[in-house]
N, C-alpha and C. Protein backbone atom coordinates (compact mmCIF):
# COMPACT_ATOMS: atom_id res chain seq x y z
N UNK A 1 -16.76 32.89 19.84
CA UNK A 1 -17.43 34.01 19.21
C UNK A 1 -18.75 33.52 18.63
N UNK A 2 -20.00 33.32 19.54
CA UNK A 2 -21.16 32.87 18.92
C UNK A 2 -22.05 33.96 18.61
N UNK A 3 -22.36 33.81 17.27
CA UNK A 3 -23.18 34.43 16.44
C UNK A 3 -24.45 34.77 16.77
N UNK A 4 -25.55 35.25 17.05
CA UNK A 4 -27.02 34.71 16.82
C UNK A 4 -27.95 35.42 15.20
N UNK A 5 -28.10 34.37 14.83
CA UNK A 5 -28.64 34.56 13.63
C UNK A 5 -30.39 34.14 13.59
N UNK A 6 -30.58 35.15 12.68
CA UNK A 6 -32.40 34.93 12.41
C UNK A 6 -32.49 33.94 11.24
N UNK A 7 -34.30 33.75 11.61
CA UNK A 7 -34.12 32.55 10.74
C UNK A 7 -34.13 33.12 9.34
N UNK A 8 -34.19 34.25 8.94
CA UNK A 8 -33.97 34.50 7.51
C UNK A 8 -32.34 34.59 7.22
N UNK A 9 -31.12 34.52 8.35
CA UNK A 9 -30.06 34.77 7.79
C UNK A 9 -29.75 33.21 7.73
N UNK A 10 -30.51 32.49 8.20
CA UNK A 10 -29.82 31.07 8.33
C UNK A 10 -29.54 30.41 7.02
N UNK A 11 -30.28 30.85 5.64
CA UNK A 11 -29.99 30.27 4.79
C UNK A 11 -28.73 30.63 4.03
N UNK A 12 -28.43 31.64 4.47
CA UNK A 12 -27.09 32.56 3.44
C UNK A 12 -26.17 32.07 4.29
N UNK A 13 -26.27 31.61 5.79
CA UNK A 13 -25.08 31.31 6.92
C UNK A 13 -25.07 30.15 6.08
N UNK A 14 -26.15 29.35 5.85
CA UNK A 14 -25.69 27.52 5.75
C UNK A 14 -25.13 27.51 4.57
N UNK A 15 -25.44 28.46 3.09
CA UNK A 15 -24.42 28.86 2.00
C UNK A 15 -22.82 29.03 2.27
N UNK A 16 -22.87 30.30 3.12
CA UNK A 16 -21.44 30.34 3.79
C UNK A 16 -20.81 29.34 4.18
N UNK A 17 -21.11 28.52 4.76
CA UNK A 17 -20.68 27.63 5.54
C UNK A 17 -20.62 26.25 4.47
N UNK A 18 -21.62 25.89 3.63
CA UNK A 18 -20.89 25.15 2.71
C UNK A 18 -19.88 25.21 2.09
N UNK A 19 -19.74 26.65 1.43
CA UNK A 19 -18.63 26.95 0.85
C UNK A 19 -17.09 26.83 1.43
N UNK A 20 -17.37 26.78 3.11
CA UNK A 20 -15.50 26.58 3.38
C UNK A 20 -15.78 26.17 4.12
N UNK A 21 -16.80 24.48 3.95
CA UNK A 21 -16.27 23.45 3.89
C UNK A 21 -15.74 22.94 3.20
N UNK A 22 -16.17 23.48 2.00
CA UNK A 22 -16.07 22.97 0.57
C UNK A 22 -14.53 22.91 0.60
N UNK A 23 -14.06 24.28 0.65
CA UNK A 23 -12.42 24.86 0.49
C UNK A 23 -11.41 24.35 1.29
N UNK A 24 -11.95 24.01 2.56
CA UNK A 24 -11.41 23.29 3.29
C UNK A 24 -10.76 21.64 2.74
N UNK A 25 -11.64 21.24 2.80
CA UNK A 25 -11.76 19.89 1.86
C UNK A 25 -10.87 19.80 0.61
N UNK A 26 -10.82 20.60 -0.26
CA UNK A 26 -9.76 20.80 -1.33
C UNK A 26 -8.72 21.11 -0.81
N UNK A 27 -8.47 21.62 0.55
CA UNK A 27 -7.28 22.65 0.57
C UNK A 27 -6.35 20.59 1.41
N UNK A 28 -7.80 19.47 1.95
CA UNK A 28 -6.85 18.92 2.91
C UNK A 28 -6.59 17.85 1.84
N UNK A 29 -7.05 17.96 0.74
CA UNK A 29 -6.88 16.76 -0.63
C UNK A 29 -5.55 17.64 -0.51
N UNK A 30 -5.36 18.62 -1.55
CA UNK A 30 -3.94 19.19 -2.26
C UNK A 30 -2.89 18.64 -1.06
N UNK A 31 -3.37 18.72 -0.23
CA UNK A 31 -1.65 19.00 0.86
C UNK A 31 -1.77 17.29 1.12
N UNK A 32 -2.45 16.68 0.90
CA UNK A 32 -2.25 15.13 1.30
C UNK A 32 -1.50 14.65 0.68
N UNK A 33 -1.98 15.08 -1.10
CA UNK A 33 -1.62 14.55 -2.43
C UNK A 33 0.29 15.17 -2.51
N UNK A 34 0.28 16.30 -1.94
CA UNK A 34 1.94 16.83 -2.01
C UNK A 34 2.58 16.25 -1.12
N UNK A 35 2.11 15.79 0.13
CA UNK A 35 3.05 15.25 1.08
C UNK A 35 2.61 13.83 1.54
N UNK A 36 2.62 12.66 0.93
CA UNK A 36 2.07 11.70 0.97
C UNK A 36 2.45 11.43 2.38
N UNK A 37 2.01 10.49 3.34
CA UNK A 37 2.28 9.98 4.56
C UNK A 37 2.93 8.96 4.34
N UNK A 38 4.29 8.80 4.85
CA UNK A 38 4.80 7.42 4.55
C UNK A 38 4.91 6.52 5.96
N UNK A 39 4.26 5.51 6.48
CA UNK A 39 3.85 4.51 7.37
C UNK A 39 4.89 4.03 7.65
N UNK A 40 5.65 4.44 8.74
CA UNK A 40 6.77 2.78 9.50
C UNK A 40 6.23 1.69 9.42
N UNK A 41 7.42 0.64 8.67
CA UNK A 41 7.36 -0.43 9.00
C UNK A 41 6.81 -0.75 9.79
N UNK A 42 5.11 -2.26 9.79
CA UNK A 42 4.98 -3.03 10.67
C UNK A 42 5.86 -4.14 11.03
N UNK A 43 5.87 -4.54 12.48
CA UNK A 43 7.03 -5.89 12.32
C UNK A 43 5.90 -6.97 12.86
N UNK A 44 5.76 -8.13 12.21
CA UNK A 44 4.72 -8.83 12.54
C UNK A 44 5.84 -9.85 13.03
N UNK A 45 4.58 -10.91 14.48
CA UNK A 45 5.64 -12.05 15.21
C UNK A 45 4.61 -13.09 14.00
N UNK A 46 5.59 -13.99 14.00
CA UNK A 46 5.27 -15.53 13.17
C UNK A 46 3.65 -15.71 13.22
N UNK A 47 2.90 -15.38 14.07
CA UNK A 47 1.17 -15.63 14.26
C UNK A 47 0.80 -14.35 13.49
N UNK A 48 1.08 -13.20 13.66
CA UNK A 48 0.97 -11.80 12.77
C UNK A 48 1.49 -12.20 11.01
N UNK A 49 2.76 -12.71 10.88
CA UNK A 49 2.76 -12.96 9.40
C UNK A 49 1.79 -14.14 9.06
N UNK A 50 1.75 -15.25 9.90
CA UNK A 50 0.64 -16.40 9.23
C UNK A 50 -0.50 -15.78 8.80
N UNK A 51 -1.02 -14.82 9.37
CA UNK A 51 -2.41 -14.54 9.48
C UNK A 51 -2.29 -13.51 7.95
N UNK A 52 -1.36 -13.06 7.85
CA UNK A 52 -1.37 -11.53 6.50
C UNK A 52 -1.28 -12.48 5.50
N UNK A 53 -0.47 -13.70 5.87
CA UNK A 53 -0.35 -14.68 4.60
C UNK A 53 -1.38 -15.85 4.39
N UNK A 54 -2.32 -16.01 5.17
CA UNK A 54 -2.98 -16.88 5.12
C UNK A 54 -2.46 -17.92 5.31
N UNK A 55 -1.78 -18.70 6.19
CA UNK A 55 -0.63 -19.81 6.43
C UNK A 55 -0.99 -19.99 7.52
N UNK A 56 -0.59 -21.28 7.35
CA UNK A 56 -0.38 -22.09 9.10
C UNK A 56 1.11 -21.86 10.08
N UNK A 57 1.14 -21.75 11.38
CA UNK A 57 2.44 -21.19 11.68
C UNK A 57 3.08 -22.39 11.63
N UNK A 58 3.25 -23.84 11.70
CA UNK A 58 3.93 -25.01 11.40
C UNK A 58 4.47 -24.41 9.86
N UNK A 59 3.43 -24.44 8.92
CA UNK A 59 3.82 -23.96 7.33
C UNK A 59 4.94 -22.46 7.48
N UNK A 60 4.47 -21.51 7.86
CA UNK A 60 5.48 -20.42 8.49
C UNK A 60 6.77 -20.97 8.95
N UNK A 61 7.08 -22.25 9.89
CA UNK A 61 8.34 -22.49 10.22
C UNK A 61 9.08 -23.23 8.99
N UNK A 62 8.54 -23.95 8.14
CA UNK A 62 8.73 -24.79 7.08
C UNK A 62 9.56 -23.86 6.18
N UNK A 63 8.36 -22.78 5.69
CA UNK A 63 9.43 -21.70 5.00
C UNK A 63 10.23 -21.00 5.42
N UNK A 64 10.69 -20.62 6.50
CA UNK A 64 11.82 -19.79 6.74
C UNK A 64 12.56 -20.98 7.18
N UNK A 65 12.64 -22.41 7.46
CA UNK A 65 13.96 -22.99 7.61
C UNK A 65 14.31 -22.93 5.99
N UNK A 66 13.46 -23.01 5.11
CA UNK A 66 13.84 -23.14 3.67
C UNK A 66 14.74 -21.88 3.31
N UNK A 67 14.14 -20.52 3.89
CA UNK A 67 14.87 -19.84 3.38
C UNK A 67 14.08 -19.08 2.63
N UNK A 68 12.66 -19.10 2.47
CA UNK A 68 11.71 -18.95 1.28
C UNK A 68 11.06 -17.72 1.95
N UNK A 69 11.41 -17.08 2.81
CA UNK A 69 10.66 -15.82 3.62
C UNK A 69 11.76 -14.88 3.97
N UNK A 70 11.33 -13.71 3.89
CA UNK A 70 12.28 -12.76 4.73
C UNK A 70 12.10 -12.60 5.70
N UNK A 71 12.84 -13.02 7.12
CA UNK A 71 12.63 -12.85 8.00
C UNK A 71 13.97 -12.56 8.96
N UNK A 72 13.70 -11.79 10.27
CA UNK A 72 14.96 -11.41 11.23
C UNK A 72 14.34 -11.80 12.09
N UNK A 73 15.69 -12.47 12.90
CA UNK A 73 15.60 -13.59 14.22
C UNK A 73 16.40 -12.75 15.48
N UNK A 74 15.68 -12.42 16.56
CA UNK A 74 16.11 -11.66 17.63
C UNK A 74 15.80 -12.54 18.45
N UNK A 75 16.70 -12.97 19.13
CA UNK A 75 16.71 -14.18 20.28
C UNK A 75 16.07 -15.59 19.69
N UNK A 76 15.12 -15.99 20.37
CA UNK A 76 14.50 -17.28 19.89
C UNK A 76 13.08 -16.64 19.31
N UNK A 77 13.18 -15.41 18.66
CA UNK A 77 11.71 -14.77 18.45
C UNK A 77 12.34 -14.85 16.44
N UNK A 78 11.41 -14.85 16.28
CA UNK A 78 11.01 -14.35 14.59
C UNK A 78 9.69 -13.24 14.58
N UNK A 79 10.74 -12.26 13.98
CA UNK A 79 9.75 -11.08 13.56
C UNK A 79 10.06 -10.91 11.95
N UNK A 80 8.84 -10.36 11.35
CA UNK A 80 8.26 -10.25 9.66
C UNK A 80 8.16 -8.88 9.37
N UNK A 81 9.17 -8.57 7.98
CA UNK A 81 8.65 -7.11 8.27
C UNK A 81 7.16 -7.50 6.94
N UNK A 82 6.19 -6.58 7.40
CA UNK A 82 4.91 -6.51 7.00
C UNK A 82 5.05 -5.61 5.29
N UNK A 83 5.65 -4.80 4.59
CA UNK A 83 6.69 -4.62 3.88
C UNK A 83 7.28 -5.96 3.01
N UNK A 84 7.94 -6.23 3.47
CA UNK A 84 8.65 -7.26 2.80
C UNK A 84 8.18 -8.67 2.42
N UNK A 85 7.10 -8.81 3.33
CA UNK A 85 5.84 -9.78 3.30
C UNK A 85 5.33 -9.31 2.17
N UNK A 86 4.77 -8.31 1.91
CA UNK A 86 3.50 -8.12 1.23
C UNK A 86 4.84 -7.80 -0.88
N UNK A 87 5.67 -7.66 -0.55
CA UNK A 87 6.70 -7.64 -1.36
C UNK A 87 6.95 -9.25 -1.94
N UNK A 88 7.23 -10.28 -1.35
CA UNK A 88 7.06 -11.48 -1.10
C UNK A 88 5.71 -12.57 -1.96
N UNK A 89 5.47 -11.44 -1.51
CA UNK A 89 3.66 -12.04 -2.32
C UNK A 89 3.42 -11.88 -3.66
N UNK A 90 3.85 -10.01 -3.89
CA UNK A 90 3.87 -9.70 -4.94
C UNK A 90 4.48 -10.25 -6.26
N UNK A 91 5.67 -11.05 -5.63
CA UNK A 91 6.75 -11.76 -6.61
C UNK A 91 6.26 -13.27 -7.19
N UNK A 92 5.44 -13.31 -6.12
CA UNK A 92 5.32 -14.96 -6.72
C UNK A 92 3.77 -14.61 -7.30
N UNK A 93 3.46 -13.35 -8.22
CA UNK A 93 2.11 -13.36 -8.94
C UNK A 93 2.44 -13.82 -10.33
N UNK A 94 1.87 -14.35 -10.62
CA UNK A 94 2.04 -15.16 -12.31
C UNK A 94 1.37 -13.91 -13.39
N UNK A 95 2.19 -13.75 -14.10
CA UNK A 95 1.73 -13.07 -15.25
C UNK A 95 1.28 -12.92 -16.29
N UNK A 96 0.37 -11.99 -16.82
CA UNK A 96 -0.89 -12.53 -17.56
C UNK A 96 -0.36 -12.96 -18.61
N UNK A 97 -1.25 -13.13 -19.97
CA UNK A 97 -0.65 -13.44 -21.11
C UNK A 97 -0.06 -12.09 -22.13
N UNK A 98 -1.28 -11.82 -21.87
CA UNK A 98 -0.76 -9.88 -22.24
C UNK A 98 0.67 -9.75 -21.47
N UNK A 99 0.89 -9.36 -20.57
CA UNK A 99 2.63 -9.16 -20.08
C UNK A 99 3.25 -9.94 -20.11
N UNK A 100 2.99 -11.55 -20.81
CA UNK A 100 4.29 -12.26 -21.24
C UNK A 100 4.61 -11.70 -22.82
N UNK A 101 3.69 -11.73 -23.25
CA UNK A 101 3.66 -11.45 -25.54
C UNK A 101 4.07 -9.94 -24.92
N UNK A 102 4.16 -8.86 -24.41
CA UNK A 102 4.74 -7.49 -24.49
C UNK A 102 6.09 -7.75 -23.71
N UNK A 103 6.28 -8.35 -23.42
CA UNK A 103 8.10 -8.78 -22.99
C UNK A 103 8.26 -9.61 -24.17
N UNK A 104 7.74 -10.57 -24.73
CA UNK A 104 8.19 -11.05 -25.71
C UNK A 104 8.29 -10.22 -27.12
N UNK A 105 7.49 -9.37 -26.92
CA UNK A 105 7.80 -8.35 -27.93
C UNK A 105 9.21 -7.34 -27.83
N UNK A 106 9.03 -7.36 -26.95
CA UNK A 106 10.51 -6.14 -26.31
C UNK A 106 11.83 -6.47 -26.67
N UNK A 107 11.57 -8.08 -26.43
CA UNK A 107 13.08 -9.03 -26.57
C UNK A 107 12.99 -8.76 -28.01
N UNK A 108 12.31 -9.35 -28.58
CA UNK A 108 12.66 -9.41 -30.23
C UNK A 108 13.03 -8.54 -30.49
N UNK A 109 12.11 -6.70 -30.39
CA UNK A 109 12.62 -6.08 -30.90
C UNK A 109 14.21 -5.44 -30.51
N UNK A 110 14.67 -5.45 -29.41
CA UNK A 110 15.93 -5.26 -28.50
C UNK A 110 16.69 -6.48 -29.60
N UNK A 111 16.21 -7.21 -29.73
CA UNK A 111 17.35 -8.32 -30.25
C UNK A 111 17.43 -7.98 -32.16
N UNK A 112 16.69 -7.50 -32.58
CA UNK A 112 17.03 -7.30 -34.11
C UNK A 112 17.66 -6.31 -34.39
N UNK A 113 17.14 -5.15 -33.27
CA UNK A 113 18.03 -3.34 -33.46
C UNK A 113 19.35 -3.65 -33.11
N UNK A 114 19.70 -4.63 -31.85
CA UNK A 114 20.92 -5.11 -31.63
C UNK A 114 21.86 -6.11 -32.74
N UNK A 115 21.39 -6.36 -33.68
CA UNK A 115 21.84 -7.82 -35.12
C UNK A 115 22.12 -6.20 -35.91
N UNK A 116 21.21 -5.12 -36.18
CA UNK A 116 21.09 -4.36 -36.60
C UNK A 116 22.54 -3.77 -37.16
């Protein structure tokens, strides 16, 4: 359905036309924000996790004979879930000083209401 417009309507069209883009745009935020997309699992092979971890794949075999990785073994293959990797990482972050003294605060107070 093409229009033909003069050049005096062109400025009220390009108004129009901002406007629901505009609406558009809000309408594809709201529905993103309500229905978040949730991503399948990546499964990374041993060269795919070295690389997310910054590791050598010799160092990669080191830790999973240790035991120190999550990993599932299908035949003579090792696959990573990408998930559980990045979970992995998260655990071994050291915590600041601020979130050790506010756990140390927590205990004390948990421990005097409890003497209490």
């Amino acid at each position: 359905m093409e229009q033909v417009l003069t050049f005096d309507q062109l400025p009220k069209a390009v108004t129009m036309l901002t406007k629901e883009i505009s609406e558009l745009k809000q309408l594809l935020l709201s529905q993103s924000e309500q229905h978040p997309i949730e991503q399948p699992d990546q499964f990374l092979t041993i060269q795919g996790a070295a690389t997310l971890l910054n590791l050598t794949v010799p160092t990669m075999y080191s830790k999973v004979s240790r035991n120190e990785l999550p990993v599932m073994k299908r035949g003579k293959r090792l696959y990573f879930s990408r998930t559980e990797l990045l979970e992995y990482l998260k655990e071994g972050r050291k915590k600041s000083n601020a979130e050790i003294e506010a756990e140390a605060e927590m205990y004390l107070c948990n421990k005097k209401s409890a003497g209490l």
